[in-house]
N, C-alpha and C. Protein backbone atom coordinates (compact mmCIF):
# COMPACT_ATOMS: atom_id res chain seq x y z
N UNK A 1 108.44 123.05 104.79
CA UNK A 1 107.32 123.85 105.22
C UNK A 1 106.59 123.11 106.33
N UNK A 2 106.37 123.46 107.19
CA UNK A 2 105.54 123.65 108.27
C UNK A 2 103.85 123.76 108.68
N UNK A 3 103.02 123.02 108.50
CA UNK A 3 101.62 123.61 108.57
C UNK A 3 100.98 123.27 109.73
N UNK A 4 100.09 124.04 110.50
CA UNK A 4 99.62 123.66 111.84
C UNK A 4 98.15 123.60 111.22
N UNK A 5 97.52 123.21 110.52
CA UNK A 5 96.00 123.08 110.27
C UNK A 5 95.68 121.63 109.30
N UNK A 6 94.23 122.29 109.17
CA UNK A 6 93.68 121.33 108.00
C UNK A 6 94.18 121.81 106.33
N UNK A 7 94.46 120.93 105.48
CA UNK A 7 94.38 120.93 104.67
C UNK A 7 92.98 120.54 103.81
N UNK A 8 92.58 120.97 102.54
CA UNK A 8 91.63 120.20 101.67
C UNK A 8 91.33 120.92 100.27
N UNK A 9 91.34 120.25 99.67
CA UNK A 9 91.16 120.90 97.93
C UNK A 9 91.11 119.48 97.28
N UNK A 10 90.11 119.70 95.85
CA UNK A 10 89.98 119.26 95.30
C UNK A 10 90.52 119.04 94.72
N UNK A 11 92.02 118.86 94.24
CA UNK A 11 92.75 118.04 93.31
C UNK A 11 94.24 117.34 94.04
N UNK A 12 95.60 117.24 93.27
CA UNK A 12 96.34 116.68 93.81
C UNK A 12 96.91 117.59 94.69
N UNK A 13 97.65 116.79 95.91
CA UNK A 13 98.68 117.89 96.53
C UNK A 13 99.89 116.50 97.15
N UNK A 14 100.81 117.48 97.01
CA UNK A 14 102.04 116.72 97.36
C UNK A 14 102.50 117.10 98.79
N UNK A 15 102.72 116.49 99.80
CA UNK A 15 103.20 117.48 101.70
C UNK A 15 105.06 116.43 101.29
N UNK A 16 105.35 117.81 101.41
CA UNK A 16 106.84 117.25 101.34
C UNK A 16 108.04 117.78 102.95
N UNK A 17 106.91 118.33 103.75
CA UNK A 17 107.39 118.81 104.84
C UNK A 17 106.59 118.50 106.17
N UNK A 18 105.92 119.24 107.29
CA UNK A 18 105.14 118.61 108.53
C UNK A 18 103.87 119.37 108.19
N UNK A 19 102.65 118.19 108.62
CA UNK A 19 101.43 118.68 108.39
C UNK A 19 100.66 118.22 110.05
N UNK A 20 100.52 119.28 110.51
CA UNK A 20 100.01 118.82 112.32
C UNK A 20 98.32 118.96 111.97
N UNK A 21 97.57 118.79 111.28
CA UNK A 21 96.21 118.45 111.05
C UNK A 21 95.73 117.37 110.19
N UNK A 22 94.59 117.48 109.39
CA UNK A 22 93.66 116.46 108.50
C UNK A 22 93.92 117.30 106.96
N UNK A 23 93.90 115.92 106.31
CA UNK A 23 94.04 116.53 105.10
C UNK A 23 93.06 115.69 104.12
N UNK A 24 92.17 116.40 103.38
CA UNK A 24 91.00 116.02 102.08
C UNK A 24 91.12 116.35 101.17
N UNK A 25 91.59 115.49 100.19
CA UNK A 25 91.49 116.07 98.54
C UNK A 25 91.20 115.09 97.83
N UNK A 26 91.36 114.79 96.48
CA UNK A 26 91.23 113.52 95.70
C UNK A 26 92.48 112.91 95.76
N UNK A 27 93.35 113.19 95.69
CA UNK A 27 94.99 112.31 95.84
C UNK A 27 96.14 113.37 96.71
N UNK A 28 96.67 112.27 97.12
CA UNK A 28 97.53 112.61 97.96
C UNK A 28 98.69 112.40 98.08
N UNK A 29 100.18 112.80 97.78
CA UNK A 29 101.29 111.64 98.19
C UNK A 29 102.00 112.69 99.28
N UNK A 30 102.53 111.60 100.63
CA UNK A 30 102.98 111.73 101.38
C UNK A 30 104.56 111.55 101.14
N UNK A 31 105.39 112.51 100.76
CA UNK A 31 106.43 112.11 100.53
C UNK A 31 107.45 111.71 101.61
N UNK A 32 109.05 111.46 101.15
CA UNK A 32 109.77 110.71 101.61
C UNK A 32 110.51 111.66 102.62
N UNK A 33 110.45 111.68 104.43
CA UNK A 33 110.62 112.82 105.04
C UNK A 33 109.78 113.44 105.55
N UNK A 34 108.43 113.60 104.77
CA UNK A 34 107.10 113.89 105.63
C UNK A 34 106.32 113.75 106.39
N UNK A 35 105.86 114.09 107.32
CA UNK A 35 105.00 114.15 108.47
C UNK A 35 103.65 114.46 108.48
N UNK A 36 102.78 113.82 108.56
CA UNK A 36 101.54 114.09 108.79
C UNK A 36 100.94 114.08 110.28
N UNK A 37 100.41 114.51 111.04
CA UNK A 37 99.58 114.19 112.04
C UNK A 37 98.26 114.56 112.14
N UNK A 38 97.28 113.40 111.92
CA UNK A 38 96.28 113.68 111.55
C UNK A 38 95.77 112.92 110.67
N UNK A 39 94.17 113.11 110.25
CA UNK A 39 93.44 111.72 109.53
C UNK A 39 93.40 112.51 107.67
N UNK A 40 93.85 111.13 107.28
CA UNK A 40 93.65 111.47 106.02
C UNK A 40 93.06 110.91 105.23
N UNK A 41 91.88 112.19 104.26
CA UNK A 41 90.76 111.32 103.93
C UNK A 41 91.10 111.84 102.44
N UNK A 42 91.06 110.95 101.36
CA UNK A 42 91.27 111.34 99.84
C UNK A 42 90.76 110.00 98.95
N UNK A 43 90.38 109.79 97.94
CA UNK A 43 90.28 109.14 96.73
C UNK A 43 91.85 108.26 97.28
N UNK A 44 92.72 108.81 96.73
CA UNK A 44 93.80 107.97 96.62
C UNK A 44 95.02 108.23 97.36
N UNK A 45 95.83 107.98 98.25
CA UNK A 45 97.04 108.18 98.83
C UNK A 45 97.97 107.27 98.66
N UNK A 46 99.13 108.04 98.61
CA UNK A 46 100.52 107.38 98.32
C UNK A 46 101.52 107.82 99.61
N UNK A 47 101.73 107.09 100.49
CA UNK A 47 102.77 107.17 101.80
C UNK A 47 103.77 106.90 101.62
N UNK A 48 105.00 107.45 101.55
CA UNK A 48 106.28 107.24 101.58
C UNK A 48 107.11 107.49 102.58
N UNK A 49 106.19 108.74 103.35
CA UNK A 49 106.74 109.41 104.95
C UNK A 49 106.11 109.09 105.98
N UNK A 50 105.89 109.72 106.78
CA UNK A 50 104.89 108.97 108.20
C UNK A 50 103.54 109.91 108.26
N UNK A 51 102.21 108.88 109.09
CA UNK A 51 101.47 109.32 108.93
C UNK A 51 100.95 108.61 110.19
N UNK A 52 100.48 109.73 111.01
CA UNK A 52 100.00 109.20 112.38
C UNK A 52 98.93 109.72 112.39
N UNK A 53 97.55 109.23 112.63
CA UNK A 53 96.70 108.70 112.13
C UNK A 53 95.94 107.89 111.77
N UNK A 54 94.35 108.41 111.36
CA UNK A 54 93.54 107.10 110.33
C UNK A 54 93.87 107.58 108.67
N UNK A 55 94.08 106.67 108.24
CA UNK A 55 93.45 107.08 106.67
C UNK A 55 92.24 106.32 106.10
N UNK A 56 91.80 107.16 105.35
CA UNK A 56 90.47 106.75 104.40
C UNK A 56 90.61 106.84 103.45
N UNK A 57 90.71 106.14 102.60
CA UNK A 57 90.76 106.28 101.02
C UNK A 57 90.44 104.77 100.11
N UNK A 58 90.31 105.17 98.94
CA UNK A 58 89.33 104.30 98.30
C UNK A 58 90.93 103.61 97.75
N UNK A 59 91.98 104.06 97.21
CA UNK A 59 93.08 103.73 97.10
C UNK A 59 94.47 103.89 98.29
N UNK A 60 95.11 102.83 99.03
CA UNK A 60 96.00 103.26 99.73
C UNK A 60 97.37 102.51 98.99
N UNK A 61 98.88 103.41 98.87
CA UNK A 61 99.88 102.54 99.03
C UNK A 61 100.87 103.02 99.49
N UNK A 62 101.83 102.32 100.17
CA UNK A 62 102.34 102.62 100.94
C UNK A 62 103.91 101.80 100.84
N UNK A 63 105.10 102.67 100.48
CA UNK A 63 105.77 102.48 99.95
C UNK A 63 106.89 101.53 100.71
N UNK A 64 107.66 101.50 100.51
CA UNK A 64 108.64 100.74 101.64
C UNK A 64 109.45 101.63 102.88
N UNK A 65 109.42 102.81 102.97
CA UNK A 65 109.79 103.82 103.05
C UNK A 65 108.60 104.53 104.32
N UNK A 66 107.74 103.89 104.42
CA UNK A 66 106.64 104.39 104.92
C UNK A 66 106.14 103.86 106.40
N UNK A 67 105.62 104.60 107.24
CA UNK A 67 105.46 104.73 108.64
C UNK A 67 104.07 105.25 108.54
N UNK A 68 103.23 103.87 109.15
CA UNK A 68 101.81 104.15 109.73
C UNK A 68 101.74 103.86 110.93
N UNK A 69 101.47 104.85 111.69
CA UNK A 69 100.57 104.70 113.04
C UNK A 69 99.32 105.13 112.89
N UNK A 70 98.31 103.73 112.88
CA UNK A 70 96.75 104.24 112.68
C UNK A 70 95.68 103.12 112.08
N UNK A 71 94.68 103.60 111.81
CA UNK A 71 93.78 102.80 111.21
C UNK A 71 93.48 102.99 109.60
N UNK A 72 93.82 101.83 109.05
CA UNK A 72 93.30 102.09 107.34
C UNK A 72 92.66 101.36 106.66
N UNK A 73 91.70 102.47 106.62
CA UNK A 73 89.69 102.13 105.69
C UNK A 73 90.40 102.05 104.52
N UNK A 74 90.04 100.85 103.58
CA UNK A 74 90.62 101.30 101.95
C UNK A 74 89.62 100.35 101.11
N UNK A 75 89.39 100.13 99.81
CA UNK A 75 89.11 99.23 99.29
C UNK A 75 90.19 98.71 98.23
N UNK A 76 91.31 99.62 97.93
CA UNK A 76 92.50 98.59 97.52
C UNK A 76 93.15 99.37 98.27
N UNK A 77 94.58 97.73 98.68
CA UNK A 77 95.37 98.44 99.41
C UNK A 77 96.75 97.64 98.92
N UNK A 78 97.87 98.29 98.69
CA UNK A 78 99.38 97.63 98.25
C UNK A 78 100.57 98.15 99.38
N UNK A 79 101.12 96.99 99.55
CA UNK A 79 101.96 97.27 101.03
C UNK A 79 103.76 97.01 100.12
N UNK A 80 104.75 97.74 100.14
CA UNK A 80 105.97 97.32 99.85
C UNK A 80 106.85 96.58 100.97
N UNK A 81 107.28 95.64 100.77
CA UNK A 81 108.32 95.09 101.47
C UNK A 81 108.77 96.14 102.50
N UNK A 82 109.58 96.33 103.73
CA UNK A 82 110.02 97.25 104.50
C UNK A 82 109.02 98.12 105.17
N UNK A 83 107.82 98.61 104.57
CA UNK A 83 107.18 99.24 105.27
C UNK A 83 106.54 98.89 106.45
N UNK A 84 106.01 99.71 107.22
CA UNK A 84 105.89 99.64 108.88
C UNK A 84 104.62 100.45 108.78
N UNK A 85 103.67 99.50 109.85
CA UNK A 85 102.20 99.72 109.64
C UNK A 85 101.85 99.44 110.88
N UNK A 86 101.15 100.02 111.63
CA UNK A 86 100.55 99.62 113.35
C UNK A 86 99.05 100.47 112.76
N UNK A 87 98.39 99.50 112.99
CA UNK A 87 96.88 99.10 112.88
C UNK A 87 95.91 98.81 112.85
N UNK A 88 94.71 99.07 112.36
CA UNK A 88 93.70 97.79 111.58
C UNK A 88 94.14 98.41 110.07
N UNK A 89 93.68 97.34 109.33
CA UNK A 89 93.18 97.10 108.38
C UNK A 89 92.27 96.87 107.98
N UNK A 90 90.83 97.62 107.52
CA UNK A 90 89.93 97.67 107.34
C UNK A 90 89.11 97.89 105.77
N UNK A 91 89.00 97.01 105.07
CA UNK A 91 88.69 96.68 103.89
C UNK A 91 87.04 97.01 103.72
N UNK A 92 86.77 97.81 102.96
CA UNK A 92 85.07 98.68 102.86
C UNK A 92 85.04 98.26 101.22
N UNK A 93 83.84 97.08 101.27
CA UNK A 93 83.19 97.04 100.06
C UNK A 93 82.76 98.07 99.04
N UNK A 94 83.34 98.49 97.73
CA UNK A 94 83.13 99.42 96.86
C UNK A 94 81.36 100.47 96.60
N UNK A 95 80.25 98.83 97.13
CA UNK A 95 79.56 99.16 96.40
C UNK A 95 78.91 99.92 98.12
N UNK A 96 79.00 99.37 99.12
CA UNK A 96 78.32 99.90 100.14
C UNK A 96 78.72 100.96 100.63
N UNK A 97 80.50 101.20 100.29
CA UNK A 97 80.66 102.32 100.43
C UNK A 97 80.10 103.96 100.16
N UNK A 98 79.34 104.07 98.75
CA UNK A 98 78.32 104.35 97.85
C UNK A 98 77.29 104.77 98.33
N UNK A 99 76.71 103.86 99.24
CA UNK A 99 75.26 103.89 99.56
C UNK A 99 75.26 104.69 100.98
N UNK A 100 74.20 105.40 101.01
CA UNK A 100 73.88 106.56 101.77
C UNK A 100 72.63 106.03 102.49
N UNK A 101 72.15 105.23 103.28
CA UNK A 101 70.70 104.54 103.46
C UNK A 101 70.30 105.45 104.43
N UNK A 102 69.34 105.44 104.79
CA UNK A 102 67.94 105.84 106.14
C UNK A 102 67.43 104.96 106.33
N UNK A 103 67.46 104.50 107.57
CA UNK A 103 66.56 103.50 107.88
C UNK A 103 65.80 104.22 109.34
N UNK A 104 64.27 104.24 109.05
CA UNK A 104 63.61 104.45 110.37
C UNK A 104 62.65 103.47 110.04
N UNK A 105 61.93 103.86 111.84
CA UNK A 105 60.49 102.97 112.33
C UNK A 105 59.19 103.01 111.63
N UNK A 106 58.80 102.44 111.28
CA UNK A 106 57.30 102.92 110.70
C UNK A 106 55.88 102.75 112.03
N UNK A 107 55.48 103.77 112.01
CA UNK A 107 54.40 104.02 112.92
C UNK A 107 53.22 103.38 112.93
């Protein structure tokens, strides 16, 4: 299957074919053969196919099998032997992640 948009829902979804947008849910696995293009933001992702792109997620792993072109925000992250990653790596503290602040001037 084929998709030219965004994806997003609240629970799991599996892309076992090409996804040419962004995809948001709570978990994610990118299977083996799949294509993403586009940023992917979820709780948890599992890469096994390629993903060109940023990802965001509070869980990333990324199988041996797996092709990143991009940037990845995570606070855990597990890399398999073989896999291929072009990057940053960007590690976001659990608890600040959380926090929503305002900061203004006082008059």
């Amino acid at each position: 299957m084929n998709v030219s948009g965004n994806l997003a829902g609240d629970g799991v979804m599996q892309v076992d074919g090409t996804v040419d947008g962004d995809i948001r849910c709570a978990e994610v696995t990118i299977g083996l053969g799949a294509q993403v293009c586009g940023q992917v933001e979820c709780d948890t992702v599992h890469v096994h196919g390629t993903v060109t792109g940023e990802i965001r997620a509070r869980s990333v792993s990324l199988s041996s099998s797996a092709r990143v072109t991009g940037d990845i925000q995570h606070e855990e992250l597990s890399i398999e032997a073989g896999a291929y990653m072009e990057g940053k790596l960007l590690r976001r503290d659990a608890q600040q992640s959380r926090l929503n602040l305002v900061v203004g001037e006082k008059s």
